[in-house]
N, C-alpha and C. Protein backbone atom coordinates (compact mmCIF):
# COMPACT_ATOMS: atom_id res chain seq x y z
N UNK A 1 -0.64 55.91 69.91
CA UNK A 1 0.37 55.26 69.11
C UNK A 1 0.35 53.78 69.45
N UNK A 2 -0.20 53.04 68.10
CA UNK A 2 0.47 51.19 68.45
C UNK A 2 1.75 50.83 68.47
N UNK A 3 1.93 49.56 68.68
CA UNK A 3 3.40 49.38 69.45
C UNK A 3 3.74 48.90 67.74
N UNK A 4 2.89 48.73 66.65
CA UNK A 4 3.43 48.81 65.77
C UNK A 4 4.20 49.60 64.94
N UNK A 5 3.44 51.20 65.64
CA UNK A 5 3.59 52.10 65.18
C UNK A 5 5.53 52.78 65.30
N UNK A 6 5.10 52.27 66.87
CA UNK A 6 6.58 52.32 67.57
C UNK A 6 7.55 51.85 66.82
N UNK A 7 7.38 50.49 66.43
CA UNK A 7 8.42 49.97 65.72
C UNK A 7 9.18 50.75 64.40
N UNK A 8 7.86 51.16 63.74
CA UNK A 8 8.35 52.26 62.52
C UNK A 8 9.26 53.00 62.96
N UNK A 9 8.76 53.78 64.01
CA UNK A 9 9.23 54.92 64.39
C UNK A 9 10.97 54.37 64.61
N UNK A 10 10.81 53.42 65.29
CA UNK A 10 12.44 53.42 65.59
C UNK A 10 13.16 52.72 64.24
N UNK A 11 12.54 52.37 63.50
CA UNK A 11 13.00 52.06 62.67
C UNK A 11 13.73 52.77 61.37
N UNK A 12 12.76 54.20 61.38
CA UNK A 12 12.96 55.10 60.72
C UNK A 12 13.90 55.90 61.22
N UNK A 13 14.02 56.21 62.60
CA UNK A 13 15.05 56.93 63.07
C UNK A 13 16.52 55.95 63.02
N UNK A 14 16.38 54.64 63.10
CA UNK A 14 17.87 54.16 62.77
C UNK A 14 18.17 54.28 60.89
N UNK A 15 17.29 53.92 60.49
CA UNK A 15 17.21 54.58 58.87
C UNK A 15 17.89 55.53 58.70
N UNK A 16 17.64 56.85 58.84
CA UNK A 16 18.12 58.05 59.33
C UNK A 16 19.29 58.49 59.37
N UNK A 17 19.59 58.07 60.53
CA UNK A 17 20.50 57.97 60.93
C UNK A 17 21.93 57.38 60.48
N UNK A 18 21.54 56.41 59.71
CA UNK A 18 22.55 55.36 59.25
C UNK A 18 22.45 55.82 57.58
N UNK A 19 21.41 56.91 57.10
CA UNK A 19 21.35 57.43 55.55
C UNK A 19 21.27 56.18 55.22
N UNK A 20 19.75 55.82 55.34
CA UNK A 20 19.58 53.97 54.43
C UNK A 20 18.35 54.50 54.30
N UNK A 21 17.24 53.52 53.75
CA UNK A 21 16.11 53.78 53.36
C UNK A 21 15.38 52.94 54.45
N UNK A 22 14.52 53.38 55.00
CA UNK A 22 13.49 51.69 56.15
C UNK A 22 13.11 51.11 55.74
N UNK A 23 12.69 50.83 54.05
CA UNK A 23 12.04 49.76 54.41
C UNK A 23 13.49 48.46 53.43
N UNK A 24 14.07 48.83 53.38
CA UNK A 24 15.44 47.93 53.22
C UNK A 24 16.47 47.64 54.42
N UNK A 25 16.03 48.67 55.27
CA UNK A 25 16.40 48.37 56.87
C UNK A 25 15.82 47.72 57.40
N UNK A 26 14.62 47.35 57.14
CA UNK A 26 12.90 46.65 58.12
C UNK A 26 13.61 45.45 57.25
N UNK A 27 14.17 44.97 56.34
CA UNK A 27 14.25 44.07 55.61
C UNK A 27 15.18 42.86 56.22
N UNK A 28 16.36 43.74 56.17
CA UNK A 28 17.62 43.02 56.75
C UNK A 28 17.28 43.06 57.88
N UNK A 29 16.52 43.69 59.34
CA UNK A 29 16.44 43.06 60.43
C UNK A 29 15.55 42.14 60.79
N UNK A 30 14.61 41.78 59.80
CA UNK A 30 13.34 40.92 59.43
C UNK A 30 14.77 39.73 59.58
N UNK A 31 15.77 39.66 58.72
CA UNK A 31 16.71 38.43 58.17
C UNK A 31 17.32 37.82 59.77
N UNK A 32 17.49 39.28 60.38
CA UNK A 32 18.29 38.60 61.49
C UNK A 32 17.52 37.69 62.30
N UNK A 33 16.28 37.82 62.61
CA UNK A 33 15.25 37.59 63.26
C UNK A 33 13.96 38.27 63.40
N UNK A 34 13.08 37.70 64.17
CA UNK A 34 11.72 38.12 64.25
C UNK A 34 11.81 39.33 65.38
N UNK A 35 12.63 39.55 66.13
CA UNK A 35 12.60 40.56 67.43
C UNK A 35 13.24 41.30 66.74
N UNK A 36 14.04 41.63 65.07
CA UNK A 36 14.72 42.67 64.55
C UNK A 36 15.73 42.99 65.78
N UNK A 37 16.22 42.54 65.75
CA UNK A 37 17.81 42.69 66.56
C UNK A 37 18.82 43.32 66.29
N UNK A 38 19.35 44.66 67.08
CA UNK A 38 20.06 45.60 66.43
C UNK A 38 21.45 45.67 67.75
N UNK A 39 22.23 46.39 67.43
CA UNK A 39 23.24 47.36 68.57
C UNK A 39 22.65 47.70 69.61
N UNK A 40 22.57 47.49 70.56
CA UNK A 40 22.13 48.47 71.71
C UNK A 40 23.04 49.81 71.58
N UNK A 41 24.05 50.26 71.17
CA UNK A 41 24.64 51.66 70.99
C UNK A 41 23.80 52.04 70.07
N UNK A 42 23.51 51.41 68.98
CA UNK A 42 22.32 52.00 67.93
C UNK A 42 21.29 52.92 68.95
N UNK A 43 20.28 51.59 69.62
CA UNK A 43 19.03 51.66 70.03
C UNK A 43 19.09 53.29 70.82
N UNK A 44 20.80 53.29 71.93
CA UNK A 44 20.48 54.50 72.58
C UNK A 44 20.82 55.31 71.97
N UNK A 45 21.28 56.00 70.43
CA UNK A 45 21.62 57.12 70.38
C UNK A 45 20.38 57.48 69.95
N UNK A 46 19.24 57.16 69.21
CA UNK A 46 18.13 57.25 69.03
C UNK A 46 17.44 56.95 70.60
N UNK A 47 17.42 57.00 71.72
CA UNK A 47 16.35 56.77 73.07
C UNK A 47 15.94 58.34 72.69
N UNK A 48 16.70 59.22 72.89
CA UNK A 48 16.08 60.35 73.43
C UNK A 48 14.83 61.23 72.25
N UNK A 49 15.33 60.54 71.43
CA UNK A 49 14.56 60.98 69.79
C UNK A 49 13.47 60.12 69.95
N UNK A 50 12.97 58.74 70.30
CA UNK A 50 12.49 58.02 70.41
C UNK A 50 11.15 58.52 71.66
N UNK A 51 11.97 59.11 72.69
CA UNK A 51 11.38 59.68 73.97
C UNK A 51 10.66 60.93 73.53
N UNK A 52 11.45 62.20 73.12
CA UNK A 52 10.56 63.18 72.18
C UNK A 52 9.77 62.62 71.80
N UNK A 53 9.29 61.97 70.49
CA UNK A 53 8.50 61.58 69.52
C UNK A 53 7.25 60.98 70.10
N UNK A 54 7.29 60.15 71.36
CA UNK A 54 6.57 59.81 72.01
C UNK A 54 6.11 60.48 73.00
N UNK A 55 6.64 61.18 73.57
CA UNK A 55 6.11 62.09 74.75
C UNK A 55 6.60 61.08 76.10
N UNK A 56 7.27 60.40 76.06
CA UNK A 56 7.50 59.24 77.46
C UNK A 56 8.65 58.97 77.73
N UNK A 57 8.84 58.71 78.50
CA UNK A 57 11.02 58.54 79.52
C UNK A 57 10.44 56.88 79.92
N UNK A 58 11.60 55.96 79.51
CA UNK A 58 11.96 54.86 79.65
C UNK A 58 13.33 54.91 80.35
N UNK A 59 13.38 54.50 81.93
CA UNK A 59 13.74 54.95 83.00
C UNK A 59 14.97 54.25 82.87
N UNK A 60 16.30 54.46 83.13
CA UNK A 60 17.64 53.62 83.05
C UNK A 60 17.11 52.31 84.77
N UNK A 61 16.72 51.56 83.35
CA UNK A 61 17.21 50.44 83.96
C UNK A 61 17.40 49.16 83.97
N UNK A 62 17.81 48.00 84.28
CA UNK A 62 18.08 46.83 83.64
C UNK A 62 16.79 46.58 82.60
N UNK A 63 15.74 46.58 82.95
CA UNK A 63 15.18 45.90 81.99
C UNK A 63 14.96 46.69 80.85
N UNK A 64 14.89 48.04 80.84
CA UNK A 64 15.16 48.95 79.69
C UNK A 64 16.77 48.80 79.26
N UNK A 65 17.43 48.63 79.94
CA UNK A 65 18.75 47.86 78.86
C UNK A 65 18.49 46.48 78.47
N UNK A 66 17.99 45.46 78.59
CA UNK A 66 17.34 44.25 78.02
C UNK A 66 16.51 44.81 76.60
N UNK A 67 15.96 45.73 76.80
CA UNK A 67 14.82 46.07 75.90
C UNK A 67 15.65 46.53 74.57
N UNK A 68 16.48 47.35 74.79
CA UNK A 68 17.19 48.02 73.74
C UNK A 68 17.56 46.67 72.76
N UNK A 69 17.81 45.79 72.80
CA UNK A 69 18.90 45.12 72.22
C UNK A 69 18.05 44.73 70.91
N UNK A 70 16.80 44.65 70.87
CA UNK A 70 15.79 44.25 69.34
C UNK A 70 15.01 45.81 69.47
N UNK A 71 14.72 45.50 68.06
CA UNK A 71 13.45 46.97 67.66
C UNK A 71 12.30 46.39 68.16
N UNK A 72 11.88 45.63 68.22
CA UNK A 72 10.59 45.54 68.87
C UNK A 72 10.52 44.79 70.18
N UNK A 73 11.36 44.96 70.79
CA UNK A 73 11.32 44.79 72.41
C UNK A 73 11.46 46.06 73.15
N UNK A 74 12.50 46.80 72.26
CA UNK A 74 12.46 48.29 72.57
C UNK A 74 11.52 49.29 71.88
N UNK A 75 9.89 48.83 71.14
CA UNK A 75 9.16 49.23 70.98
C UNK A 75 7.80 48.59 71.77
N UNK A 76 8.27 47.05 72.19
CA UNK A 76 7.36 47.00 73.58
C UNK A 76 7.50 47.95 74.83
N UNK A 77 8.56 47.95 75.08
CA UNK A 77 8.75 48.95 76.21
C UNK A 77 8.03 50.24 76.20
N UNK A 78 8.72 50.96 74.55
CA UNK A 78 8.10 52.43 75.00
C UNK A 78 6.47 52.21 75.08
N UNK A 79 6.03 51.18 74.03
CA UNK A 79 4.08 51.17 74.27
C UNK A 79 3.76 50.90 75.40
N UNK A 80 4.63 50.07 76.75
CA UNK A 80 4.10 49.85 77.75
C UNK A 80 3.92 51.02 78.57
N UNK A 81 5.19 51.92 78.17
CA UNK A 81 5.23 52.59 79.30
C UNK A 81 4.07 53.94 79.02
N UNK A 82 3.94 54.00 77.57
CA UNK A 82 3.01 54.81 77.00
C UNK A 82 1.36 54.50 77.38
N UNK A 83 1.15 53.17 77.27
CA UNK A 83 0.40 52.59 78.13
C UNK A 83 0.24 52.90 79.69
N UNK A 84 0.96 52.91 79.92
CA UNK A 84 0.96 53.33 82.03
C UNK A 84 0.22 54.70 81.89
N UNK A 85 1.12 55.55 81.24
CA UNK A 85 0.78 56.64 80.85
C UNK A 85 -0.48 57.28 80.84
N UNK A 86 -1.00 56.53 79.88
CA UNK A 86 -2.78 56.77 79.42
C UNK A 86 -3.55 56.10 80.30
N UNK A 87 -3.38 55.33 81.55
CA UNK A 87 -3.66 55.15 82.58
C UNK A 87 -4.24 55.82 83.67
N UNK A 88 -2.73 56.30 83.85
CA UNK A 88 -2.15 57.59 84.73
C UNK A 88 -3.07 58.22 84.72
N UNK A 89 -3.24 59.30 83.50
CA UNK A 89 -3.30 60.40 82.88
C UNK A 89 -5.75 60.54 83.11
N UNK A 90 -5.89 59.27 82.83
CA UNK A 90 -7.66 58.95 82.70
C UNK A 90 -7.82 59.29 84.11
C-alpha cells in the first residue's frame, strides 16, 4: 500500500462515516489546505478501521497524536509504520 493509497483510504472511511461522497470530501479538505486538515476526534474514530485495513497499530503516542490532526500526516504515519513493518518482516 502507497501512502497515497493511505490517504484514500482514510479518506473514504471519513466519507463514510459522515454519509458524504470522497471525492467532494477530498475536495473541501484540498480547500482547507495541502495537509487536508481534519478533527483529530474524526481521525480517531476511524484509527482502528484504519489499523484493520492496513494490518498495522500506530502506537498511542505524542507523535501519533500530532499525526492525527491532517489526512495525510496521519497517512504518513500509518505508511511509515507499514514501512518498518516490511522491514521487519524481510
Amino acid at each position: 500500500m502507497t501512502e497515497p493509497e493511505v490517504v484514500d483510504l482514510i479518506v473514504d472511511l471519513l466519507a463514510e462515516d459522515a454519509g458524504r461522497d470522497p471525492g467532494q470530501l477530498y475536495a473541501e479538505l484540498v480547500e482547507l489546505g495541502d495537509d487536508l486538515p481534519i478533527d483529530s476526534l474524526l481521525a480517531v474514530d476511524i484509527l482502528t478501521r484504519v489499523q484493520n485495513a492496513t494490518a498495522t497499530f500506530l502506537p498511542a503516542t505524542e507523535e501519533t497524536a500530532r499525526a492525527m490532526r491532517s489526512v495525510r500526516a496521519f497517512a504518513r504515519a500509518v505508511w511509515r509504520r507499514l514501512d518498518v513493518q516490511r522491514v521487519e518482516s524481510a
